[in-house]
N, C-alpha and C. Protein backbone atom coordinates (compact mmCIF):
# COMPACT_ATOMS: atom_id res chain seq x y z
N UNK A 1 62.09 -202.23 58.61
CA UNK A 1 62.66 -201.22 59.42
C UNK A 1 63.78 -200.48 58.74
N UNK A 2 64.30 -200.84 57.94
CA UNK A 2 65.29 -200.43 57.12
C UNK A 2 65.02 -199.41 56.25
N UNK A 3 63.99 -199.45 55.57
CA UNK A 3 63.04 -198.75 55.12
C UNK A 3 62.80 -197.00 55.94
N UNK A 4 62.16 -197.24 56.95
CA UNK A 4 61.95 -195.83 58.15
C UNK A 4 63.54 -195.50 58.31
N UNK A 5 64.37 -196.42 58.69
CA UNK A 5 65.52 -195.68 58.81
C UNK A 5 65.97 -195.11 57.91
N UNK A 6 65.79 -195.20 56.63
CA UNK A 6 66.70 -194.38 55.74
C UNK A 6 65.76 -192.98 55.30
N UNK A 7 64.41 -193.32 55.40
CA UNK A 7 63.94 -192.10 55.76
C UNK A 7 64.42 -191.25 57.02
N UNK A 8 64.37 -191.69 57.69
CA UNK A 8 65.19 -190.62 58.84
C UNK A 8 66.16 -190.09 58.92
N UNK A 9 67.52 -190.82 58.35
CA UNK A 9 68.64 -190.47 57.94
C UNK A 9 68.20 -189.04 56.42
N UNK A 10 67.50 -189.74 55.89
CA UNK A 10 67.46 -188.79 54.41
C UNK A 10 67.20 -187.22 55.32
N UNK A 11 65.59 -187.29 56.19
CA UNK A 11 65.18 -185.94 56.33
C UNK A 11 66.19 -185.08 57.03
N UNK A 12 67.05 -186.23 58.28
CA UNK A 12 67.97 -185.78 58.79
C UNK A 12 69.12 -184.81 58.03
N UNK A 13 69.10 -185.35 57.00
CA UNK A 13 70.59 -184.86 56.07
C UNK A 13 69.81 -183.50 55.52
N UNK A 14 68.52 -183.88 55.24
CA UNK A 14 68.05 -182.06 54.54
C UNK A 14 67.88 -180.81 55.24
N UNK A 15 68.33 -179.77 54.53
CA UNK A 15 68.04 -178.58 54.81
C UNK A 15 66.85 -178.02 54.96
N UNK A 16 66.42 -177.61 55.99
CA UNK A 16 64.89 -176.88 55.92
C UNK A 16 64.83 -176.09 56.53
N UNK A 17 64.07 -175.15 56.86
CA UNK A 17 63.63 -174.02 57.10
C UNK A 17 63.84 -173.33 58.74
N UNK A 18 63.32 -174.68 59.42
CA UNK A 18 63.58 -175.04 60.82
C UNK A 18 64.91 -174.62 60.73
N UNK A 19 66.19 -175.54 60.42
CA UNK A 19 67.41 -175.18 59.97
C UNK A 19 67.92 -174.30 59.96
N UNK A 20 67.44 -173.57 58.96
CA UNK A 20 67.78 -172.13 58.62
C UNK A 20 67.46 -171.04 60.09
N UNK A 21 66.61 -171.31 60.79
CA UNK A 21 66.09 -170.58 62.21
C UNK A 21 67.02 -170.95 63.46
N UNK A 22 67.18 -172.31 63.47
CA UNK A 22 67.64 -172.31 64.45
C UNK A 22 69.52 -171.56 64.44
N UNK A 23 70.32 -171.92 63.00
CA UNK A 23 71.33 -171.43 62.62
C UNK A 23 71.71 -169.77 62.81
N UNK A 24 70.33 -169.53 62.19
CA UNK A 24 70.14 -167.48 62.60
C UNK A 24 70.09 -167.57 64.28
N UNK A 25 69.08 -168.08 65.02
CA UNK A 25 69.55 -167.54 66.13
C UNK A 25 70.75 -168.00 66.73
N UNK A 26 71.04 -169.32 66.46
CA UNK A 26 72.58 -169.36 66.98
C UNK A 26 73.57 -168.17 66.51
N UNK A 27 73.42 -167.58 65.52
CA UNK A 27 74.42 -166.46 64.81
C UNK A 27 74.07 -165.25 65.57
N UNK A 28 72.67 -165.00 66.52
CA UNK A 28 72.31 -163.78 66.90
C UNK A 28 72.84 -163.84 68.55
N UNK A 29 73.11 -165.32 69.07
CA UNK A 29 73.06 -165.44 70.38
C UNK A 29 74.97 -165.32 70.25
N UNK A 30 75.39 -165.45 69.49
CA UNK A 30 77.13 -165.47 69.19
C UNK A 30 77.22 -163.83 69.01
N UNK A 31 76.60 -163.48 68.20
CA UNK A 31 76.87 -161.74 67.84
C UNK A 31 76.65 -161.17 68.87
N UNK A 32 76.08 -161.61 70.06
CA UNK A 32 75.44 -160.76 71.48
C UNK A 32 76.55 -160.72 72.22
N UNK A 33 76.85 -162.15 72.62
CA UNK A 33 77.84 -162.43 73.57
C UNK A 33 79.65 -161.64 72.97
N UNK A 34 79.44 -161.51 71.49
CA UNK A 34 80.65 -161.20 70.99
C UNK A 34 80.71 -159.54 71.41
N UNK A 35 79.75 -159.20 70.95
CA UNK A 35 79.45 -157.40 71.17
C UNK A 35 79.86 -156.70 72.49
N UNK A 36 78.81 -157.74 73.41
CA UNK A 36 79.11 -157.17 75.02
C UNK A 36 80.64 -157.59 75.24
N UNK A 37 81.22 -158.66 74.68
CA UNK A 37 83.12 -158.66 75.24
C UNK A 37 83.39 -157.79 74.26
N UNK A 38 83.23 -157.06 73.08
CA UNK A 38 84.29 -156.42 72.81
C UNK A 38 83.64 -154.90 73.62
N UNK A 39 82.51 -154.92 73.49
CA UNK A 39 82.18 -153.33 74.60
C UNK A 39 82.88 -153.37 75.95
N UNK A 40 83.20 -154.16 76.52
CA UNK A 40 83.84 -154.51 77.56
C UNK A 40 86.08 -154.21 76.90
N UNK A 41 86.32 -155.10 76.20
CA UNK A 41 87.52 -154.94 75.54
C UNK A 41 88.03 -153.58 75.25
N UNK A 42 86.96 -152.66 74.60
CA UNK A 42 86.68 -151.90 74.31
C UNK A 42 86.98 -150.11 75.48
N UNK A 43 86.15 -150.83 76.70
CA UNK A 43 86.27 -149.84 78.11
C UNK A 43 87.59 -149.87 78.37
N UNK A 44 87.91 -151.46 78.81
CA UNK A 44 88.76 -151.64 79.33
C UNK A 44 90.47 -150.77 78.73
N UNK A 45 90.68 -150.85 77.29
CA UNK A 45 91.70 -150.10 76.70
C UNK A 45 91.59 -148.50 76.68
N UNK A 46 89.93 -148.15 76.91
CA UNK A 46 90.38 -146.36 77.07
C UNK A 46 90.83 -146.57 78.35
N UNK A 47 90.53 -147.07 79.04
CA UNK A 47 90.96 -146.75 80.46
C UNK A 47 92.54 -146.86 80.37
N UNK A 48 93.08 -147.67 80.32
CA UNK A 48 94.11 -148.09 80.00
C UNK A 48 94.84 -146.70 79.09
N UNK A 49 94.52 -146.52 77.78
CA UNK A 49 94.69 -145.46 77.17
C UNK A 49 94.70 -143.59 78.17
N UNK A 50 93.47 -144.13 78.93
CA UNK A 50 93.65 -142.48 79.60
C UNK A 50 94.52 -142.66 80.83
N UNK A 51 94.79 -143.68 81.37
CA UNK A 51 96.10 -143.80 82.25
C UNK A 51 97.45 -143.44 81.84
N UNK A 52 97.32 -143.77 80.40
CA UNK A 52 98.87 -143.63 79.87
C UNK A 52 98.86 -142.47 79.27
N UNK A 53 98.03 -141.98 79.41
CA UNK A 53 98.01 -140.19 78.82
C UNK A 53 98.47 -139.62 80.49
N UNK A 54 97.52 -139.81 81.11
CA UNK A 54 98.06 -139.05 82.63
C UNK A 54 99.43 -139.54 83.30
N UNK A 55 99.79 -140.40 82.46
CA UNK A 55 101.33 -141.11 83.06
C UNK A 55 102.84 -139.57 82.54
N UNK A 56 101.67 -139.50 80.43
CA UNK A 56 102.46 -139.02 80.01
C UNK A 56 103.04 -137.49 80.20
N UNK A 57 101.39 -136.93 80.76
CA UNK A 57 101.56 -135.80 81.05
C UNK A 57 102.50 -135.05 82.27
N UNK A 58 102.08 -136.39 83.65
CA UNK A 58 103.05 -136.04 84.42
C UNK A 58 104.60 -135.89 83.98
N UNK A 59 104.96 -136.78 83.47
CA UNK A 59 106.32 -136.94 82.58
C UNK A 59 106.52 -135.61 82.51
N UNK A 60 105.95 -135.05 81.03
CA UNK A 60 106.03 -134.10 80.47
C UNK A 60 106.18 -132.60 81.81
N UNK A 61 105.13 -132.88 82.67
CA UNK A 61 104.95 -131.49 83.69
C UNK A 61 106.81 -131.76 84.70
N UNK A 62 107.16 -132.81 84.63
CA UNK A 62 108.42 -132.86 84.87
C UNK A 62 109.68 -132.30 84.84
N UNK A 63 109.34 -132.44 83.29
CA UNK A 63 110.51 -132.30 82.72
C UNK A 63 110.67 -130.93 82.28
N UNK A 64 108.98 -130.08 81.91
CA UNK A 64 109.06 -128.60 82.12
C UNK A 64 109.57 -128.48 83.12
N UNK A 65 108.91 -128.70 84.37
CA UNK A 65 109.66 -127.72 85.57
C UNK A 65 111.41 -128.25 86.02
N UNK A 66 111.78 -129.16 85.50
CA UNK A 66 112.98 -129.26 85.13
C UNK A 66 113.97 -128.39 84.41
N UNK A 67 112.91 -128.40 83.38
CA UNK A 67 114.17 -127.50 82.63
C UNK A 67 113.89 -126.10 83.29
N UNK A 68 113.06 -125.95 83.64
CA UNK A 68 113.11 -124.41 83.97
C UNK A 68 113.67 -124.18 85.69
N UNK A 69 113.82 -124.53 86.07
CA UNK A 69 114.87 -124.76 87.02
C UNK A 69 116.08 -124.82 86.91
N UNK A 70 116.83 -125.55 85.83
CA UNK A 70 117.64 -125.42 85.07
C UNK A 70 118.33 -124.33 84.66
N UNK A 71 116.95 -123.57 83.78
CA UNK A 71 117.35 -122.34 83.01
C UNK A 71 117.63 -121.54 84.43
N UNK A 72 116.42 -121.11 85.39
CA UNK A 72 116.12 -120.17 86.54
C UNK A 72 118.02 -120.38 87.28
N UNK A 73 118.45 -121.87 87.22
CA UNK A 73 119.81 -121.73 88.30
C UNK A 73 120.92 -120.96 87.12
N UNK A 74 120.86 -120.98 86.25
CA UNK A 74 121.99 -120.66 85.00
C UNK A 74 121.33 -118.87 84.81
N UNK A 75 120.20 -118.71 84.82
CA UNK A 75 120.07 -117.24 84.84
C UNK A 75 120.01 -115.96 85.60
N UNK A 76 119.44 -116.94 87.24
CA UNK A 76 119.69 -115.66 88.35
C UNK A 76 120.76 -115.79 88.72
N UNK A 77 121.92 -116.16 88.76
CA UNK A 77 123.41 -115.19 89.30
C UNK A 77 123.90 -114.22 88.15
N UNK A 78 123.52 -114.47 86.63
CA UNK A 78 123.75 -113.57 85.81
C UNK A 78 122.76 -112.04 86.13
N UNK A 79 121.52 -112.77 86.55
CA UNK A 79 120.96 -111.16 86.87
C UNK A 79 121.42 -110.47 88.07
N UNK A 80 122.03 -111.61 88.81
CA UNK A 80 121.96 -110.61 90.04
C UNK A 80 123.58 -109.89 90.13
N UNK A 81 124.18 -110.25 88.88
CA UNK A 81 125.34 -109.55 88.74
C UNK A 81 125.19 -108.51 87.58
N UNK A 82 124.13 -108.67 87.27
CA UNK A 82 123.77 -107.48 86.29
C UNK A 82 123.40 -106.67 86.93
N UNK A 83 122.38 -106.67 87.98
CA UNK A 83 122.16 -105.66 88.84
C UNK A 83 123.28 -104.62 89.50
N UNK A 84 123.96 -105.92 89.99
CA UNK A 84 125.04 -104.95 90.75
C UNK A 84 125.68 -104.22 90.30
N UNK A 85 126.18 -104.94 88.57
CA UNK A 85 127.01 -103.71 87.53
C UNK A 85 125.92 -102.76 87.48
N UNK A 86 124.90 -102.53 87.55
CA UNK A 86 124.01 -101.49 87.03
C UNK A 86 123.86 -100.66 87.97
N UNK A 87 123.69 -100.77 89.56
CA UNK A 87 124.03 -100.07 90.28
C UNK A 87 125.75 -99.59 90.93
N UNK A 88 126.39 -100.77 90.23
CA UNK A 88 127.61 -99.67 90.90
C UNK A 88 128.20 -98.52 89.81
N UNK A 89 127.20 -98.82 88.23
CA UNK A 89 127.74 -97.72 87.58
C UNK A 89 126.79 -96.27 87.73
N UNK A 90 125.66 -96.53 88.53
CA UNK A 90 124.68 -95.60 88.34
C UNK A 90 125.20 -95.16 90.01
N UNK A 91 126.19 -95.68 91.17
CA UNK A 91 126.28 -94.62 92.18
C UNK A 91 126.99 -93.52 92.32
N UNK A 92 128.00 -93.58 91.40
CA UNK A 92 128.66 -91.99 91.40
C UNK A 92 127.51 -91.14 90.83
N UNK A 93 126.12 -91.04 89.84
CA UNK A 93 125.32 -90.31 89.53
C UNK A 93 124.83 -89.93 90.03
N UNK A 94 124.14 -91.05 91.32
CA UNK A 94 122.76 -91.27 92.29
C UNK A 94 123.99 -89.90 93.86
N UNK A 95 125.35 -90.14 93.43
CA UNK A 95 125.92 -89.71 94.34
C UNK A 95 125.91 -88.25 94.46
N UNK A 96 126.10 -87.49 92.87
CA UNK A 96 126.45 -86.63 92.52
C UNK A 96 125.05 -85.57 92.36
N UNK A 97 123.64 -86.44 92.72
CA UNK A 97 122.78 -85.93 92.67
C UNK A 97 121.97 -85.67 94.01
N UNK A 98 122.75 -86.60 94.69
CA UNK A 98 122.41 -85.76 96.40
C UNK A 98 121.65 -87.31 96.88
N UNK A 99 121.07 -88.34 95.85
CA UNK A 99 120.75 -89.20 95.91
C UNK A 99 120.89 -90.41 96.60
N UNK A 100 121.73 -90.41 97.66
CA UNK A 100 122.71 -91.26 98.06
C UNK A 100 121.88 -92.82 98.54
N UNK A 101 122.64 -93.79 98.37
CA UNK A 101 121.85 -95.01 99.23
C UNK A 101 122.13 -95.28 100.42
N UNK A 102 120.88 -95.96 101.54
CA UNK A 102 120.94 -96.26 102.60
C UNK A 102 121.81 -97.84 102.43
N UNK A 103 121.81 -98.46 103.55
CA UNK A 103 121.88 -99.93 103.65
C UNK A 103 121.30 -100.87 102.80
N UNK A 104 120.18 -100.17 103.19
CA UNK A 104 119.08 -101.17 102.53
C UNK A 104 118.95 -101.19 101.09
N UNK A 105 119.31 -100.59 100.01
CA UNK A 105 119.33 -100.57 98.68
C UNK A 105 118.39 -100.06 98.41
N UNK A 106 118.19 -98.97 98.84
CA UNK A 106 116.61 -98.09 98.17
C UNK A 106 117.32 -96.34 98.71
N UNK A 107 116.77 -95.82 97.95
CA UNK A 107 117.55 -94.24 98.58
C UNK A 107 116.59 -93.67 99.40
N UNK A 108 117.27 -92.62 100.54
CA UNK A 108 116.84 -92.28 101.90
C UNK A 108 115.84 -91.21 100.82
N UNK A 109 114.59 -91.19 101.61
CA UNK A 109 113.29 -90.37 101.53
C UNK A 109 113.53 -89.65 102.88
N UNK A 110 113.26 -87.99 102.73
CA UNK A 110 112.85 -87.58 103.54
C UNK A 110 111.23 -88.08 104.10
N UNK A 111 110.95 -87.76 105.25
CA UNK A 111 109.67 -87.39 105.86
C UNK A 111 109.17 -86.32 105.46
N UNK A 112 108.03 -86.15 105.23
CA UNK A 112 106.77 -85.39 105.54
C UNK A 112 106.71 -84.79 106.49
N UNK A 113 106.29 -83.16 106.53
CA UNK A 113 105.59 -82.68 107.73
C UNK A 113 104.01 -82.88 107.72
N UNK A 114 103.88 -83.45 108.99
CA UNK A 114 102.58 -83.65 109.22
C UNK A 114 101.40 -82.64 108.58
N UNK A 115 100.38 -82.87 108.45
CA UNK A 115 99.70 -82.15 107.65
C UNK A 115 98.77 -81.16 109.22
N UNK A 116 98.74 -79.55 108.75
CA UNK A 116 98.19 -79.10 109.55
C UNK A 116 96.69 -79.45 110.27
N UNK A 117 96.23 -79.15 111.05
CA UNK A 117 94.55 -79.28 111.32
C UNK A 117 93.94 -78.01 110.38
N UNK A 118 93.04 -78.63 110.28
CA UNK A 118 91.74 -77.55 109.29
C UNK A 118 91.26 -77.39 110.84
N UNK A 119 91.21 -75.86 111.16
CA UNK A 119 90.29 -75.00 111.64
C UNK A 119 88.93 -75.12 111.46
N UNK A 120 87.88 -75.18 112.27
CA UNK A 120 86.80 -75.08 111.49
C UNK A 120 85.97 -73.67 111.22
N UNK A 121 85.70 -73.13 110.12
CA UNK A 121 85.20 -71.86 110.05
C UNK A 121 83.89 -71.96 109.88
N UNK A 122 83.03 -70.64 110.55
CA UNK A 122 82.40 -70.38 110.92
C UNK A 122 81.43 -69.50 110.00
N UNK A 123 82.06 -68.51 109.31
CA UNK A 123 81.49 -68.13 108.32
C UNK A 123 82.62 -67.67 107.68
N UNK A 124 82.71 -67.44 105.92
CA UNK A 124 83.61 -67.00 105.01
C UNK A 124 83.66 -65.62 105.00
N UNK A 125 85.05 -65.72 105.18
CA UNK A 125 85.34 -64.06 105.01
C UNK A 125 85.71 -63.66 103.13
N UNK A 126 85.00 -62.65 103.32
CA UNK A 126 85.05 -62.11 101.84
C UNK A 126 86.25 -60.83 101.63
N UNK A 127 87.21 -61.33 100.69
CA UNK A 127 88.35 -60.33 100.52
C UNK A 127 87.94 -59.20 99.21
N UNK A 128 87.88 -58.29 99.93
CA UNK A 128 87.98 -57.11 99.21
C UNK A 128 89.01 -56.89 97.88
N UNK A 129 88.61 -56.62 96.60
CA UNK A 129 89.72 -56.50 96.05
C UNK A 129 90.69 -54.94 96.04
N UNK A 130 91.92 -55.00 95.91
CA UNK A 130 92.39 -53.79 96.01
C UNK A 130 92.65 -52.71 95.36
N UNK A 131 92.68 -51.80 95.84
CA UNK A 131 92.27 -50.69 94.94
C UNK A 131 93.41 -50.26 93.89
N UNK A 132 92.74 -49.98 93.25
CA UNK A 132 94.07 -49.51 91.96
C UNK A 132 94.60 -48.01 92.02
N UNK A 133 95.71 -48.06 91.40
CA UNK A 133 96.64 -47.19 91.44
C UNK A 133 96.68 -46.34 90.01
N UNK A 134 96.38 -45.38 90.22
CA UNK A 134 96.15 -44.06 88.68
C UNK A 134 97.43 -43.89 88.63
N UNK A 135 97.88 -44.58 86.85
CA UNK A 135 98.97 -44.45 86.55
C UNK A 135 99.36 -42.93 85.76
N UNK A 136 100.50 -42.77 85.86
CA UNK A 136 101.04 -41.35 85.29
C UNK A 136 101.10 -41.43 83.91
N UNK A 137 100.61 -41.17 83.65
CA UNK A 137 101.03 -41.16 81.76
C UNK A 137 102.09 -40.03 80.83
């Protein structure tokens, strides 16, 4: 018996072919399971990635309308005192031109006379032209 056993042990210890098959598919059933977690690993960080883009952008849409709010409070009392210098140097002109302002900051418009009615005619009268005058020479 000693004999069979060390045959068994021997074939046991060799490499063969079988071997070699069953090793490949163990390497193909590892490469599967590895692939689908990193395709998974993979989703999971764009997502992640496009969250932190839309995190960043809000940020960013922030801090524009920040600053420009900013700028808008620091620039309209300068315009609206530019205005006023611009009209209180232009009312002695607007004054002197008959131009004058109402209340309201816009200058008085006359009215319109209503526009007459069209008559309706009946048939066209034809004007004669007039006669000329024999000059003295």
């Amino acid at each position: 018996m000693a004999a069979v056993k060390r045959k068994k042990q021997a074939a046991a210890s060799e490499t063969t072919l079988r071997h070699f098959w069953l090793a490949g598919l163990g390497l193909a059933v590892i490469a599967r399971r590895e692939a689908i977690a990193s395709a998974g690993r993979a989703a999971g960080s764009v997502q992640s990635l496009q969250q932190r883009v839309r995190d960043l952008a809000v940020d960013a849409r922030s801090n524009v309308r920040g600053g420009i709010e900013t700028v808008r409070d620091q620039v309209e009392p300068k315009v609206v005192k530019f205005s006023a210098d611009v009209e209180a140097r232009l009312a002695p002109v607007l004054d002197k031109l008959g131009l004058k302002k109402d209340g309201k900051g816009r200058g008085q418009r006359k009215s319109r006379k209503p526009a007459a009615k069209a008559k309706p005619q009946s048939r066209r009268v034809v004007r004669k032209p007039a006669a000329r005058r024999a000059r003295n020479a």
